[in-house]
N, C-alpha and C. Protein backbone atom coordinates (compact mmCIF):
# COMPACT_ATOMS: atom_id res chain seq x y z
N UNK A 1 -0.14 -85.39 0.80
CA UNK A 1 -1.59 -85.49 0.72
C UNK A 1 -2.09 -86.41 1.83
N UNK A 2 -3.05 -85.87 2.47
CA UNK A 2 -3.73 -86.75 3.80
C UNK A 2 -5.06 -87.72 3.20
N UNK A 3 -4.82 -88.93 3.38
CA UNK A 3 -5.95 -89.99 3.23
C UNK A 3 -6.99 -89.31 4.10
N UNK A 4 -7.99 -89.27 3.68
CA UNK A 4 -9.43 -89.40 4.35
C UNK A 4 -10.62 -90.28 3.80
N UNK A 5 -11.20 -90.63 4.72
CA UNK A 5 -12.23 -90.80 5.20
C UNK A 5 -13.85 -90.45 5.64
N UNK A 6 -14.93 -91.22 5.35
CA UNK A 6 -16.14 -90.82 6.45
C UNK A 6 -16.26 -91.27 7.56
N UNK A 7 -16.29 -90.35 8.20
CA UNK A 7 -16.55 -91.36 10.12
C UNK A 7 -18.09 -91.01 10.16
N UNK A 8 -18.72 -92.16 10.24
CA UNK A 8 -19.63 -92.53 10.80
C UNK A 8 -19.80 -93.28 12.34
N UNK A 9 -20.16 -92.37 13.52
CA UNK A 9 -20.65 -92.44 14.32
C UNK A 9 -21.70 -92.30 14.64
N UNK A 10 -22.67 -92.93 15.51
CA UNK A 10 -23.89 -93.16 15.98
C UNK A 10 -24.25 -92.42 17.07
N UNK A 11 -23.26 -92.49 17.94
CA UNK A 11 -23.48 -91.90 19.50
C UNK A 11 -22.04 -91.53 20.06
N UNK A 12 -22.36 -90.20 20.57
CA UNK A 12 -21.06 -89.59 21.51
C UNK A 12 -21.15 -89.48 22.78
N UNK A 13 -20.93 -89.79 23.47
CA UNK A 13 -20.77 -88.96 25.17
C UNK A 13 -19.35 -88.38 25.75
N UNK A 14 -19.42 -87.67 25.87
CA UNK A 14 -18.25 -87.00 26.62
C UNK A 14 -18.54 -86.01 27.66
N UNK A 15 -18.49 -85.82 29.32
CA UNK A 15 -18.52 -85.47 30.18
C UNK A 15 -18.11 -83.97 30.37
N UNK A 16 -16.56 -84.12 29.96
CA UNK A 16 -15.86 -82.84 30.70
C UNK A 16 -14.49 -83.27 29.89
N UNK A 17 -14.02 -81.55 28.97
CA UNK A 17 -13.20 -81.79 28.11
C UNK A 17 -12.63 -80.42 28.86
N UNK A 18 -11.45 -80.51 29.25
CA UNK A 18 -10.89 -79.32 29.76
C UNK A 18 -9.10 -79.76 29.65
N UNK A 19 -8.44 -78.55 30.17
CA UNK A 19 -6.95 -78.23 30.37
C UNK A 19 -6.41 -78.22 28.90
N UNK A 20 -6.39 -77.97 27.70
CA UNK A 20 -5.62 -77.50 26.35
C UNK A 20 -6.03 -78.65 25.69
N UNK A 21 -7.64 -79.29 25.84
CA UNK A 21 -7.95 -80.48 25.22
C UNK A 21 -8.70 -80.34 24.09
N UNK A 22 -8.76 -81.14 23.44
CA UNK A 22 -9.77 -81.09 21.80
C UNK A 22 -10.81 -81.93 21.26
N UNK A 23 -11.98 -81.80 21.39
CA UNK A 23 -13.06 -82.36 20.52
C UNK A 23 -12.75 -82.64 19.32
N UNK A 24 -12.74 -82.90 18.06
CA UNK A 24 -12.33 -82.67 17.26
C UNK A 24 -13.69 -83.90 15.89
N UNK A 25 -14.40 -83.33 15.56
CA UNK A 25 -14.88 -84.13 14.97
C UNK A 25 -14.88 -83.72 13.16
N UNK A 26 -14.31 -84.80 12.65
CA UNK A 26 -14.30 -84.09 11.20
C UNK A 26 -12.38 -84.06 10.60
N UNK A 27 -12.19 -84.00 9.53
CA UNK A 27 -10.54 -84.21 9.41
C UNK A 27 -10.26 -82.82 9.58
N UNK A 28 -8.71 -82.84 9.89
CA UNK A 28 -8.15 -81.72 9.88
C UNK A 28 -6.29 -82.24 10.00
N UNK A 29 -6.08 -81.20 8.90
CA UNK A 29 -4.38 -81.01 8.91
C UNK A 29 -3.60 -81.19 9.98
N UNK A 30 -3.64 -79.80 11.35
CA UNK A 30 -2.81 -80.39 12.13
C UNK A 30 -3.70 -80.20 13.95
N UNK A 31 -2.88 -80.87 14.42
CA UNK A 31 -3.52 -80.53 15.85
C UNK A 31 -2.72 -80.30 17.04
N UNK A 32 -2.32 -79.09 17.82
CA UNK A 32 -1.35 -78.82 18.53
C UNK A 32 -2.04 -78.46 19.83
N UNK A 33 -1.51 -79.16 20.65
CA UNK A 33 -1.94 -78.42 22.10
C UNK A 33 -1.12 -79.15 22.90
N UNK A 34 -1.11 -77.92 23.83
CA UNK A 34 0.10 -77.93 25.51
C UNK A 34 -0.54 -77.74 26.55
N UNK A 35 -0.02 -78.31 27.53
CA UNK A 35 -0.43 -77.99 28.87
C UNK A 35 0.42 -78.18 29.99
N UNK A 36 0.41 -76.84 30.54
CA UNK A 36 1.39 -76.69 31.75
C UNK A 36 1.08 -76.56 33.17
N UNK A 37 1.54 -76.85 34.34
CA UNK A 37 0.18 -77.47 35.64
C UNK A 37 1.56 -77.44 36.27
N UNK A 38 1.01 -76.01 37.33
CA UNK A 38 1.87 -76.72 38.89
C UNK A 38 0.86 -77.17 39.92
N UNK A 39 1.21 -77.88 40.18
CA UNK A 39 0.18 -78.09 41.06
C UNK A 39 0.86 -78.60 43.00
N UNK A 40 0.29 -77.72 44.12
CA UNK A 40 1.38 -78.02 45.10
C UNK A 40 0.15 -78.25 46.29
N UNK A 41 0.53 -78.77 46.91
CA UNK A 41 -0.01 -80.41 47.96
C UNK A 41 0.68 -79.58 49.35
N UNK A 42 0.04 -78.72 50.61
CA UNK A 42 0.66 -78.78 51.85
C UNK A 42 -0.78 -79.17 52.92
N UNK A 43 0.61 -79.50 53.89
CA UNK A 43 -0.80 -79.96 54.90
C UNK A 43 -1.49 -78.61 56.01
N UNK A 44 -0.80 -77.61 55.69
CA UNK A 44 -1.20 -76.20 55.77
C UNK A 44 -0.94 -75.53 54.71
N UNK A 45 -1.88 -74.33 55.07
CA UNK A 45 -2.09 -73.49 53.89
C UNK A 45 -1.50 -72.12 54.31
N UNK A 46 0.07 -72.77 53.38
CA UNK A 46 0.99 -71.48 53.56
C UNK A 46 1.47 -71.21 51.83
N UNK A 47 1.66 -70.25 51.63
CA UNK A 47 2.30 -69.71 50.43
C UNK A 47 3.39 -68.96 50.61
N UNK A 48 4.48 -69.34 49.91
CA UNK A 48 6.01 -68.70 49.93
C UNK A 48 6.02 -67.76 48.77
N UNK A 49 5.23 -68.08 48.02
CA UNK A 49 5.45 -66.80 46.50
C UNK A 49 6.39 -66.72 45.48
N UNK A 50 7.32 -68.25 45.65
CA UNK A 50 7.92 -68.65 44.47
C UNK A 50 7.38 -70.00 44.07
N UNK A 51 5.90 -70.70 44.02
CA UNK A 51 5.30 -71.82 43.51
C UNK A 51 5.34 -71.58 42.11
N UNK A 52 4.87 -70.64 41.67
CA UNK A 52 4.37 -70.50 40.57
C UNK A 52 5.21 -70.20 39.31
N UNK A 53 6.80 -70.47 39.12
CA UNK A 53 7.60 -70.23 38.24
C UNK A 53 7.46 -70.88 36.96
N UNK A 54 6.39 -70.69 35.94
CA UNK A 54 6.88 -71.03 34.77
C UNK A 54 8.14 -70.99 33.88
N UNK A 55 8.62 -69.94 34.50
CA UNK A 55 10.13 -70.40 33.37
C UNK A 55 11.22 -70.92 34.08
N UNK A 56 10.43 -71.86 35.22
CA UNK A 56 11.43 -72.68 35.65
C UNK A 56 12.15 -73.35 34.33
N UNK A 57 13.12 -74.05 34.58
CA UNK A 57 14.07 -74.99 33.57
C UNK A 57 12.84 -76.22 33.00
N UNK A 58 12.23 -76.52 34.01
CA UNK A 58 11.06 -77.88 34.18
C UNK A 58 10.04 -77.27 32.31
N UNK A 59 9.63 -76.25 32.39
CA UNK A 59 8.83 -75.68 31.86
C UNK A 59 9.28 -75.06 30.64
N UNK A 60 10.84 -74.53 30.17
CA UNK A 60 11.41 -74.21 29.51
C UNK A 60 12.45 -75.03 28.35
N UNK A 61 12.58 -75.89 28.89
CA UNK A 61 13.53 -76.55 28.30
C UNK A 61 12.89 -77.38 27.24
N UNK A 62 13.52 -77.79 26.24
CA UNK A 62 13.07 -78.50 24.94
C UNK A 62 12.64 -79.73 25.32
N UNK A 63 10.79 -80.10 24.87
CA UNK A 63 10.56 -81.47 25.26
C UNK A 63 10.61 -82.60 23.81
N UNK A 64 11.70 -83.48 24.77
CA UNK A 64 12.08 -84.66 23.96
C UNK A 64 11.33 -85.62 23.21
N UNK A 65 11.04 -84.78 21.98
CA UNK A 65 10.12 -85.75 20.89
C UNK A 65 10.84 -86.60 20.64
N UNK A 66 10.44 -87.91 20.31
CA UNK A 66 10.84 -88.98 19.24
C UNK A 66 11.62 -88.68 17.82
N UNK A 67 12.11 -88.83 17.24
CA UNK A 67 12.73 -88.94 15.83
C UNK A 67 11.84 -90.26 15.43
N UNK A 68 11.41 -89.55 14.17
CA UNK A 68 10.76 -90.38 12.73
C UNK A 68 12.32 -91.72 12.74
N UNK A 69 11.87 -92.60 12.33
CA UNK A 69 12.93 -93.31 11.78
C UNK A 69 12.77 -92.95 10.26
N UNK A 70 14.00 -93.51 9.77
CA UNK A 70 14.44 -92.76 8.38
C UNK A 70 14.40 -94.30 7.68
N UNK A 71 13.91 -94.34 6.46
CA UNK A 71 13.78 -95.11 5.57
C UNK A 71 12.64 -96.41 5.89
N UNK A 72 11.70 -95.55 6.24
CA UNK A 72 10.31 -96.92 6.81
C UNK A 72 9.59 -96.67 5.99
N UNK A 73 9.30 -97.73 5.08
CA UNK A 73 7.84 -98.07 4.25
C UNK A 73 6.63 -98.12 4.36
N UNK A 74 5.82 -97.37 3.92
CA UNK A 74 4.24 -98.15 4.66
C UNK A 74 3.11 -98.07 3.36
N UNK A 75 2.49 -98.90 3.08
CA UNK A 75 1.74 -99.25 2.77
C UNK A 75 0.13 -99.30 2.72
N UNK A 76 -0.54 -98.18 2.45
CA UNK A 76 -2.19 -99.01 3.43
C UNK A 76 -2.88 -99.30 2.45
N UNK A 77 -3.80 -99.81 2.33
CA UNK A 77 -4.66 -100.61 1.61
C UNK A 77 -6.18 -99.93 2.40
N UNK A 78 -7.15 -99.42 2.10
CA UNK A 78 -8.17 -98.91 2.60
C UNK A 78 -9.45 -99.81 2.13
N UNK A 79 -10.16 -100.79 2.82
CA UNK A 79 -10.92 -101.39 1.85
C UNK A 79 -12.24 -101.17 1.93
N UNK A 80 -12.48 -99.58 3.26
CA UNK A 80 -13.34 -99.33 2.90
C UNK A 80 -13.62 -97.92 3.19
N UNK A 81 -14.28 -96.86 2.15
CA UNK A 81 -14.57 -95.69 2.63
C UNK A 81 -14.37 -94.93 3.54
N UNK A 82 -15.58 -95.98 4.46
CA UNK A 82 -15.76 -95.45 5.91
C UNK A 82 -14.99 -95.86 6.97
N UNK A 83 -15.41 -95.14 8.23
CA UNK A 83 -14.72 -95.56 9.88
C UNK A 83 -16.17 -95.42 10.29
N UNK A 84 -16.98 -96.63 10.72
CA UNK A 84 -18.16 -96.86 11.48
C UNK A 84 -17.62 -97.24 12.93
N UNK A 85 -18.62 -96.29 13.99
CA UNK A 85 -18.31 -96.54 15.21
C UNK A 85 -20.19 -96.36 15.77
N UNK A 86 -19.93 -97.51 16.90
CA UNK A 86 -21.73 -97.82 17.14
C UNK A 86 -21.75 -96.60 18.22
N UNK A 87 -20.72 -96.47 19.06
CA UNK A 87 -21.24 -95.65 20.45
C UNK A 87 -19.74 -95.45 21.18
N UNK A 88 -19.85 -94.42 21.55
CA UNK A 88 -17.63 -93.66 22.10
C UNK A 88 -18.41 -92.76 23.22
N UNK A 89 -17.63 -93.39 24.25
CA UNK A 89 -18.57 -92.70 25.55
C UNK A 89 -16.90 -92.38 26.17
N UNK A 90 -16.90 -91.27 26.94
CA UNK A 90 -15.67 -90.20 27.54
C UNK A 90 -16.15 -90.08 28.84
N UNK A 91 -15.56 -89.97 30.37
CA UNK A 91 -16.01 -89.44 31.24
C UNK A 91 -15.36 -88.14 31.39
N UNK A 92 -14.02 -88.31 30.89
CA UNK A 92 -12.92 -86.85 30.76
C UNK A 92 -12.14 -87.31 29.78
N UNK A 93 -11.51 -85.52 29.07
CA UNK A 93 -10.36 -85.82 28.20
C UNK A 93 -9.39 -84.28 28.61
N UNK A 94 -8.57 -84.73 29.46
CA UNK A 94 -7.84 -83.70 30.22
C UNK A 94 -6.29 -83.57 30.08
N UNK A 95 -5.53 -82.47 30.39
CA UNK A 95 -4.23 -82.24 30.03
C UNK A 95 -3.51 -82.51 28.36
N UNK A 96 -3.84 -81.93 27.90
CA UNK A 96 -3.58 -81.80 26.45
C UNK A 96 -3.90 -83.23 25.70
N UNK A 97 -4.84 -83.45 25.46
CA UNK A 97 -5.09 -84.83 24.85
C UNK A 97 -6.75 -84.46 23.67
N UNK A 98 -6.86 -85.35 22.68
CA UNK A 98 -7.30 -85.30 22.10
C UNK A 98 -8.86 -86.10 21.72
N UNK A 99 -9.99 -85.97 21.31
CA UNK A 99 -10.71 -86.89 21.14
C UNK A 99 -10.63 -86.77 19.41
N UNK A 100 -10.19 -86.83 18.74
CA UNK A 100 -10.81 -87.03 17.02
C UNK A 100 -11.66 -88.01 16.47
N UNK A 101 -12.70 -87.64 15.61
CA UNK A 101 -13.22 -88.39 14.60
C UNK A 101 -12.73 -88.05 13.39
N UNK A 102 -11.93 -88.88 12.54
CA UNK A 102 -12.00 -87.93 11.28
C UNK A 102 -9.98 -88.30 11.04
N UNK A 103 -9.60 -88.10 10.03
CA UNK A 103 -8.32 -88.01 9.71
C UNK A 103 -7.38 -86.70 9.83
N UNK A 104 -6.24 -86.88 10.40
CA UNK A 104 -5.11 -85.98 10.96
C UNK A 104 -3.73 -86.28 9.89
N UNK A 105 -3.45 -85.60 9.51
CA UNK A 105 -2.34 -85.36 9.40
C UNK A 105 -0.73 -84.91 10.06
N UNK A 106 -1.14 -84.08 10.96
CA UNK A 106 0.24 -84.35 12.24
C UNK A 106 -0.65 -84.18 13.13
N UNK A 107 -0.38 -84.55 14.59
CA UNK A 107 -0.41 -84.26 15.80
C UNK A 107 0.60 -84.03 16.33
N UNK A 108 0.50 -83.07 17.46
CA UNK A 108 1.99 -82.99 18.70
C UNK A 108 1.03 -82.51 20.07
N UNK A 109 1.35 -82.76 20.82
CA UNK A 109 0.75 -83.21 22.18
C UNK A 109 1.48 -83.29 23.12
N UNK A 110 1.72 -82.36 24.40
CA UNK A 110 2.81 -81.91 25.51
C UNK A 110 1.78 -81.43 26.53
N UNK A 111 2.31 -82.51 27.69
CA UNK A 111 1.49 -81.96 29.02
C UNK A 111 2.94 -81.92 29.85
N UNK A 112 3.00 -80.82 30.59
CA UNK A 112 3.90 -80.86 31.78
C UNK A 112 3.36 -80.57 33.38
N UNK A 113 3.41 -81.59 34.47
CA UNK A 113 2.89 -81.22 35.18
C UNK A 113 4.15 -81.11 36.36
N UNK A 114 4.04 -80.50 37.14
CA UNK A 114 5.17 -79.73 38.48
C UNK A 114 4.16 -79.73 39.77
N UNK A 115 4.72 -81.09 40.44
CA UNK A 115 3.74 -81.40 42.01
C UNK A 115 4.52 -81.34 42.60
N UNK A 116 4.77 -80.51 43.16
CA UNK A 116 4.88 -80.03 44.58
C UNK A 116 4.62 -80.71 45.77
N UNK A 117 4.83 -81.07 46.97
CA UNK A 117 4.54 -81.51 47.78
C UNK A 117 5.11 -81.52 49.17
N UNK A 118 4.65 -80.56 49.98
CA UNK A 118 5.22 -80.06 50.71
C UNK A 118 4.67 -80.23 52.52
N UNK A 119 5.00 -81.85 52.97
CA UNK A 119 4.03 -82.38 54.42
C UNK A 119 5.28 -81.78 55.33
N UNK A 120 4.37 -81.64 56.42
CA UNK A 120 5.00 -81.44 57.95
C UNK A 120 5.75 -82.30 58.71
N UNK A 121 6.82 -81.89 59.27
CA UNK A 121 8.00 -83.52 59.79
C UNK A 121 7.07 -84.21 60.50
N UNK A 122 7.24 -84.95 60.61
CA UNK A 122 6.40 -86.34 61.74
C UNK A 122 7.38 -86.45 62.71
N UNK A 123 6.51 -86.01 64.44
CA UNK A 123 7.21 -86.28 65.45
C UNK A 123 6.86 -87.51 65.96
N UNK A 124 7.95 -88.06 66.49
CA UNK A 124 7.57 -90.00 67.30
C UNK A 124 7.87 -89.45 68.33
């Protein structure tokens, strides 16, 4: 069973919510989002036509969550209803990340990014 809450907020700003990101105002059970980004850097603009491999190994392979520890206690004490917030101002919330108001029950959250970078030799 998920504890909740009222969130009381006053004022939001948030700019620019992009790449597998979440607003999220209000509780909710679970919240999943990924994001995958090659992104490649030359000092000319040449293309070889193997940049773009998502099922590289980078992109495929199992990403290394944490393990729960086993036998941890917790306790909360709630002493009050609410979650009051005066004013939550955002300029961005980018590459899989979250803004919530409100109570969650799981989150999982995976950004992978693949930069590339590919400069011209330097002659002396």
């Amino acid at each position: 069973m998920m504890n909740t809450r009222t969130s009381l907020v006053q004022n939001i700003q948030i700019v620019t919510v992009s790449s597998s990101s979440v607003t999220q105002i209000g509780d909710s059970y679970r919240i999943q989002a990924n994001s995958q980004t090659i992104a490649v850097q030359r000092e000319e603009e040449i293309f070889f036509g193997n940049e773009g491999d998502f099922t590289d190994s980078f992109f495929t392979k199992p990403f290394p969550y944490p393990q729960p520890e086993t036998n941890v206690q917790l306790r909360r004490i709630q002493a009050s209803p609410y979650l009051s917030v005066q004013r939550i101002r955002f300029i961005g919330v980018a590459a899989s990340s979250v803004v919530h108001i409100g109570s969650t029950h799981h989150v999982r959250m995976e950004s992978r990014v693949k930069h590339i970078r590919d400069l011209l030799p330097r002659v002396n």
